[in-house]
Each structure stands twice: as C-alpha cells, then as structure tokens.
Protein backbone atom coordinates (compact mmCIF):
# COMPACT_ATOMS: atom_id res chain seq x y z
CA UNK A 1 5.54 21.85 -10.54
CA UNK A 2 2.79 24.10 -9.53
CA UNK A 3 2.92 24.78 -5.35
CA UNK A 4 -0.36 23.52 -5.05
CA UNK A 5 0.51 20.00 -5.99
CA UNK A 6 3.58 20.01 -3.75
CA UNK A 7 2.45 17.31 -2.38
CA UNK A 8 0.58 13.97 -3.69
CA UNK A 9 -0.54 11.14 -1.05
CA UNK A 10 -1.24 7.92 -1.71
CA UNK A 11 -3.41 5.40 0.57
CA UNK A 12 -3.42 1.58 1.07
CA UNK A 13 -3.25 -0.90 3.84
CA UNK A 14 0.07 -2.53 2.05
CA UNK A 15 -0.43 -5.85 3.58
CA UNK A 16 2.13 -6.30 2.24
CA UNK A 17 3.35 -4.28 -0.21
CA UNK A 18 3.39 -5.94 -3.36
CA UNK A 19 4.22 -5.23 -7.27
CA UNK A 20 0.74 -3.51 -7.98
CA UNK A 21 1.64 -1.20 -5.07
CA UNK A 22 4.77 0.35 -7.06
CA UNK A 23 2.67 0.78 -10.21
CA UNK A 24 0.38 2.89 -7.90
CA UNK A 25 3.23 4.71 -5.92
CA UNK A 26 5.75 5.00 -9.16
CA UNK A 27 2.40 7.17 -11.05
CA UNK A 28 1.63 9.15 -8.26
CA UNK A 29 5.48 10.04 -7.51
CA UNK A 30 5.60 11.43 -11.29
CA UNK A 31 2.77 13.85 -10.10
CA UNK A 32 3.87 15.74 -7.37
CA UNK A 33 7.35 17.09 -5.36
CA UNK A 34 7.22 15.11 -2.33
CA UNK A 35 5.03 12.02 -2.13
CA UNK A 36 3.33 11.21 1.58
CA UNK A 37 2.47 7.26 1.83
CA UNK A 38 -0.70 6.98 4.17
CA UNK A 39 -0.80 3.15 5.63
CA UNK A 40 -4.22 2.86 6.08
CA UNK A 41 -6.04 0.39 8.93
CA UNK A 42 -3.01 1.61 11.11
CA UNK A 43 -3.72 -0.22 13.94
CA UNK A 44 -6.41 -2.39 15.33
CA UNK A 45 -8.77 0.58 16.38
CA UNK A 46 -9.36 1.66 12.68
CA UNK A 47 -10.30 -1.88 11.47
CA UNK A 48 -14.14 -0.83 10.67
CA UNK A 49 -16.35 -2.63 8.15
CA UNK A 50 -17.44 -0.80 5.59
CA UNK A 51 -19.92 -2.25 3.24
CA UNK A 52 -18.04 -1.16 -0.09
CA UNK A 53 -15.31 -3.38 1.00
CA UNK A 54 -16.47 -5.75 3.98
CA UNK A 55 -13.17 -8.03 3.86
CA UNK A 56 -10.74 -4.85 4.63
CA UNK A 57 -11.51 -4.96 8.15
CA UNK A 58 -11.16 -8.65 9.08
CA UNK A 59 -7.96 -9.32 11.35
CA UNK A 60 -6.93 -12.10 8.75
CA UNK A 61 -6.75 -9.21 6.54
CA UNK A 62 -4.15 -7.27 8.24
CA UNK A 63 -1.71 -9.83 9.50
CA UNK A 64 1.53 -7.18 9.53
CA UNK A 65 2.20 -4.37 12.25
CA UNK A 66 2.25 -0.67 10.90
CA UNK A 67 5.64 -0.76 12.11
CA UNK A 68 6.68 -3.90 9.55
CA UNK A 69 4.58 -2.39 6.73
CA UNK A 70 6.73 0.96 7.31
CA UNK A 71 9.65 -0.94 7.15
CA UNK A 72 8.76 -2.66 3.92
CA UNK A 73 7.73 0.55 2.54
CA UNK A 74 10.59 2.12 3.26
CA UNK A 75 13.58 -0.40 2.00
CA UNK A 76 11.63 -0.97 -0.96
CA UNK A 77 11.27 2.62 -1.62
CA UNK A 78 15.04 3.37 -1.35
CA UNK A 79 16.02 0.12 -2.71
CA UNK A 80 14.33 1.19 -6.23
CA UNK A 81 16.63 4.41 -5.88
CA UNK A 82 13.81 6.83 -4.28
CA UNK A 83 16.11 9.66 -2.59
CA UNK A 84 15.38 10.33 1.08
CA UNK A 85 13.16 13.71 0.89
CA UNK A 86 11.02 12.81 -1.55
CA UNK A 87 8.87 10.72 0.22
CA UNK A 88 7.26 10.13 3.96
CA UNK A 89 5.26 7.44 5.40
CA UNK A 90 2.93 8.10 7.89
CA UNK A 91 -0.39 6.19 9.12
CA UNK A 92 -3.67 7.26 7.46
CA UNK A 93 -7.00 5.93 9.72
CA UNK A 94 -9.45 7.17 6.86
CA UNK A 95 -11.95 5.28 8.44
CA UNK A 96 -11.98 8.75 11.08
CA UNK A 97 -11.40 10.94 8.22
CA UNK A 98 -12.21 13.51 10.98
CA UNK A 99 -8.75 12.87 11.65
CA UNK A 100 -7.13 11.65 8.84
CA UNK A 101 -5.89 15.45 8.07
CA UNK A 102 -3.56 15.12 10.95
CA UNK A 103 -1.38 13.22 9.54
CA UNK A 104 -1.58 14.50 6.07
CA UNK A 105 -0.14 17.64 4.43
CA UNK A 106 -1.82 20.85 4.51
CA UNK A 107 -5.04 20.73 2.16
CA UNK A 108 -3.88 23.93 0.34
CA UNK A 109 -0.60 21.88 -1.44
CA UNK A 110 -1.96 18.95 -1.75
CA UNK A 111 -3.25 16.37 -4.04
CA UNK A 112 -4.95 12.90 -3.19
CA UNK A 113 -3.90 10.03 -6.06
CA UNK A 114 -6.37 7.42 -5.93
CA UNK A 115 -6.94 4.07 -8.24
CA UNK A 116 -10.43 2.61 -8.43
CA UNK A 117 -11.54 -1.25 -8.74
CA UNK A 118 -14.62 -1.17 -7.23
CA UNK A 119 -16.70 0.76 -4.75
CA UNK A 120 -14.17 1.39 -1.49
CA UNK A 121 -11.57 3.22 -4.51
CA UNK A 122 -14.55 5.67 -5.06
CA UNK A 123 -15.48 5.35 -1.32
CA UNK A 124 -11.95 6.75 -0.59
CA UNK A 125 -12.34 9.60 -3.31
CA UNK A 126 -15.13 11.07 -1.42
CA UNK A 127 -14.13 10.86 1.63
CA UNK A 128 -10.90 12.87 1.45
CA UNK A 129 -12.63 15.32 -1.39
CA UNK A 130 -15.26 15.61 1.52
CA UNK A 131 -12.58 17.29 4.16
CA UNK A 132 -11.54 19.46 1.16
CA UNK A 133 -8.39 17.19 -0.88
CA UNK A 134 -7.90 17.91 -4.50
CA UNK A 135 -8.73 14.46 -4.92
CA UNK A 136 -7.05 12.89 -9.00
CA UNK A 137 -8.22 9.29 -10.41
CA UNK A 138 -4.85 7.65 -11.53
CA UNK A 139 -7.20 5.10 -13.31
CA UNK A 140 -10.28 3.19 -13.17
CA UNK A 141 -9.75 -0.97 -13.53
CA UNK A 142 -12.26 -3.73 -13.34
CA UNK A 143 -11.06 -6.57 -10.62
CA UNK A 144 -11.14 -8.97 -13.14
CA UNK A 145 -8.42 -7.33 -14.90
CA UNK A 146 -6.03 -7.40 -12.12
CA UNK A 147 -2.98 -9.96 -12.30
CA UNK A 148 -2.49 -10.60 -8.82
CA UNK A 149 -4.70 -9.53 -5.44
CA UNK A 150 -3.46 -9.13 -1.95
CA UNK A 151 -5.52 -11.82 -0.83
CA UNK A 152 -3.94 -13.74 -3.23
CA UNK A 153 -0.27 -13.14 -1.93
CA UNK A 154 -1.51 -13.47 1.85
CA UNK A 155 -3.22 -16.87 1.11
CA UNK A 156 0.11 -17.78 -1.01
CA UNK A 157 2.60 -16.55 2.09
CA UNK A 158 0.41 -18.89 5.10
CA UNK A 159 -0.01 -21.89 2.90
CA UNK A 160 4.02 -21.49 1.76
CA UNK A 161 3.31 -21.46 -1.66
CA UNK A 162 5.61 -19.80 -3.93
CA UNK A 163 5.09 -15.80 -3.57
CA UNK A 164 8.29 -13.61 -4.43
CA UNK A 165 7.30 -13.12 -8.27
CA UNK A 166 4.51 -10.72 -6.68
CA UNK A 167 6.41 -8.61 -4.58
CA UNK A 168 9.79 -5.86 -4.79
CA UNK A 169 13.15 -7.73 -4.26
CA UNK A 170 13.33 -5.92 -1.10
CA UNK A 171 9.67 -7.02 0.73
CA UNK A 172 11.14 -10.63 -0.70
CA UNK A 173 14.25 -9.74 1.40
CA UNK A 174 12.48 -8.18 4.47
CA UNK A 175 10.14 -11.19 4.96
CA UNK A 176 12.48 -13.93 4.30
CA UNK A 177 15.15 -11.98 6.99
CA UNK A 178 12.17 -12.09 9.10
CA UNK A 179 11.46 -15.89 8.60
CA UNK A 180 15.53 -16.43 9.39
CA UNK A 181 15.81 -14.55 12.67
CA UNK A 182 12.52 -16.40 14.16
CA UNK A 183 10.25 -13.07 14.40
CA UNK A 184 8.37 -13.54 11.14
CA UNK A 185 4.83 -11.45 11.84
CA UNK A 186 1.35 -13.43 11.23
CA UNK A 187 0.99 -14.67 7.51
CA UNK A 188 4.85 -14.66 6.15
CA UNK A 189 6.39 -18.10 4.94
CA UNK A 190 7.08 -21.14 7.22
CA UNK A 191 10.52 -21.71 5.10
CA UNK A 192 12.74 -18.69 3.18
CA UNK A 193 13.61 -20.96 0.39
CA UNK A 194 11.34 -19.01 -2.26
CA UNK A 195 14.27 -16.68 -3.10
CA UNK A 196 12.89 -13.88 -5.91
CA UNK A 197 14.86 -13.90 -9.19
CA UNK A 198 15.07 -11.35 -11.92
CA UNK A 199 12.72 -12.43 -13.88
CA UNK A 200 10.02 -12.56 -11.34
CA UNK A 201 11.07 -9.12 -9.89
CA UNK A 202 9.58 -7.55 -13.43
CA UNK A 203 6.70 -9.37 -13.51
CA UNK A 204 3.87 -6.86 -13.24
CA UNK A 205 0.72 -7.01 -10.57
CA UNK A 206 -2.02 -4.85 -10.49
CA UNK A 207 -4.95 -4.15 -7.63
CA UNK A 208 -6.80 -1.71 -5.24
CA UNK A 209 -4.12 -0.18 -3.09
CA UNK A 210 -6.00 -0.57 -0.43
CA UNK A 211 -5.65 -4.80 -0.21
C-alpha cells in the first residue's frame, strides 16, 4: 500500500447504519491501511439544508444520537471480524468543511472514498477535493437502482413494520437491546419481535451513504 493512501475515509450520516452502508465501508476498507468513518450531521448544529439534498437536514431525518450511531458502527464493524486498528470513527460536520479537516487524517496520506446517486454524492466530492483530499469515486448509481433507502428503513422502524432484512445482525441486535431496556432513541421499533435471520442478514441494500 502506497503511504499516501494510508488512510481512506468514508462519510455518511448512518441513520442508521444499514446493509448498503457495508457495501460502501467493505470497498473502501479494501483501498486503504486504516479506514476513518466520518458520521456526518454530528449533532444538531450541522443540520444545514443544502439544496442538492434538502431532506438531509430535517430533524425527522436524523432521529439517532452520534453517540448511538458510533455504537452501531462500531459492534457492527467488529462483529463482521474488522480488527481493532484498522478502523476509527469520528464525527465529520462537512457542512463547515472549514473544519471538517480536524477531525480527519492529515491531507498528505489520505484518500476520500465517495459513492454518487445524485447531486449531494458529487456535492461531497468537491467539497473535500476543495480543502485539498485526494478525493476516489467508488461508483456512480442512479436512485432508482437502489434496493433499499434510509428513508425507507426509518419509515419501516416508526411505523413497526418489519426492518431487520435491511440492516447487519448487529444494528438488528443494538436496536432491539435498545427497545428491551426502555431507552430506544427516536424512530426504533415499538416491539423487538422482528428478530433478523440468516437469510435476511445477506440480503443486499444499496444507497447514498449519506441517508
């Protein structure tokens, strides 16, 4: 691996992570030494509409803590057998990409991953090429070809409809522990009984990162 591309990033709002997510994160980890996963809209602060995607900064849109999504993240990263090292999580406000860099790797070893579906995936490749990224289209999809959406699993989780088949075994497992112990966050399932099987667990999702 050449030093330059030490490092990859990837960026999405993981809300919450679902099956399409891993495609992305799985690519990019085949690219690079170490891979940093930015959690964009971090907090409240950095939910800013942006006319390439308008829906990414409504409140409905982000229903889980940075905290949870970390969690998720995490357990689902070392769950599919990611060793601790190769990977980081951090938050990623690119909507202050004045900042962003703060919480990213040093420009110099770096690469930026990015998938497209419409205009906030190129939106996001110019705004970190713009502060100097090595910036890499993993691909370039039309929305109609994805299989799944996040708006389609958040809609699915708050009208407890089933939802497992579109996430990793261990979101499934983080959200229903969460329903259990009474501290579910906004937008996860009234009732656990949706358990994931094996079958589901395969079944493949793709979309923006960034829903």
């Amino acid at each position: 691996m050449n030093a330059a591309t030490q490092y990859g990033v990837v960026l999405g709002r993981f809300q919450p992570p679902h099956l399409g997510h891993m495609e992305y994160l799985e690519a990019a980890k085949r690219r690079c030494d170490r891979l940093v996963i930015g959690i964009t809209n971090p907090d409240a602060s950095s939910y800013k509409f942006h006319s390439a995607d308008p829906k990414r900064s409504e409140p409905d849109n982000n229903p889980f803590t940075y905290f949870v999504r970390h969690e998720m993240i995490d357990e689902t990263l070392r769950d599919s057998g990611w060793l601790p090292g190769t990977f980081a999580i951090v938050p990623a406000d690119i909507t202050d990409i004045s900042r962003v860099g703060i919480f990213l790797p040093e420009i110099d070893h770096t690469t930026v991953f990015i998938t497209v579906y419409d205009e906030w995936g190129d939106e996001k490749a110019r705004r970190l090429a713009s502060i100097g990224y090595r910036v890499e289209i993993l691909w370039r999809r039309k929305m109609s070809e994805r299989l799944t959406s996040g708006t389609e699993l958040r809609r699915s989780l708050k009208s407890n409809t089933p939802w497992t088949h579109l996430v990793p075994p261990a979101v499934a497992r983080y959200l229903n522990r969460a329903v259990t112990q009474g501290n579910a966050a906004i937008g996860t399932p009234k009732h656990p009984e949706h358990k994931l099987t094996s079958s589901a667990a395969q079944r493949r999702t793709t979309e923006g990162p960034d829903d």
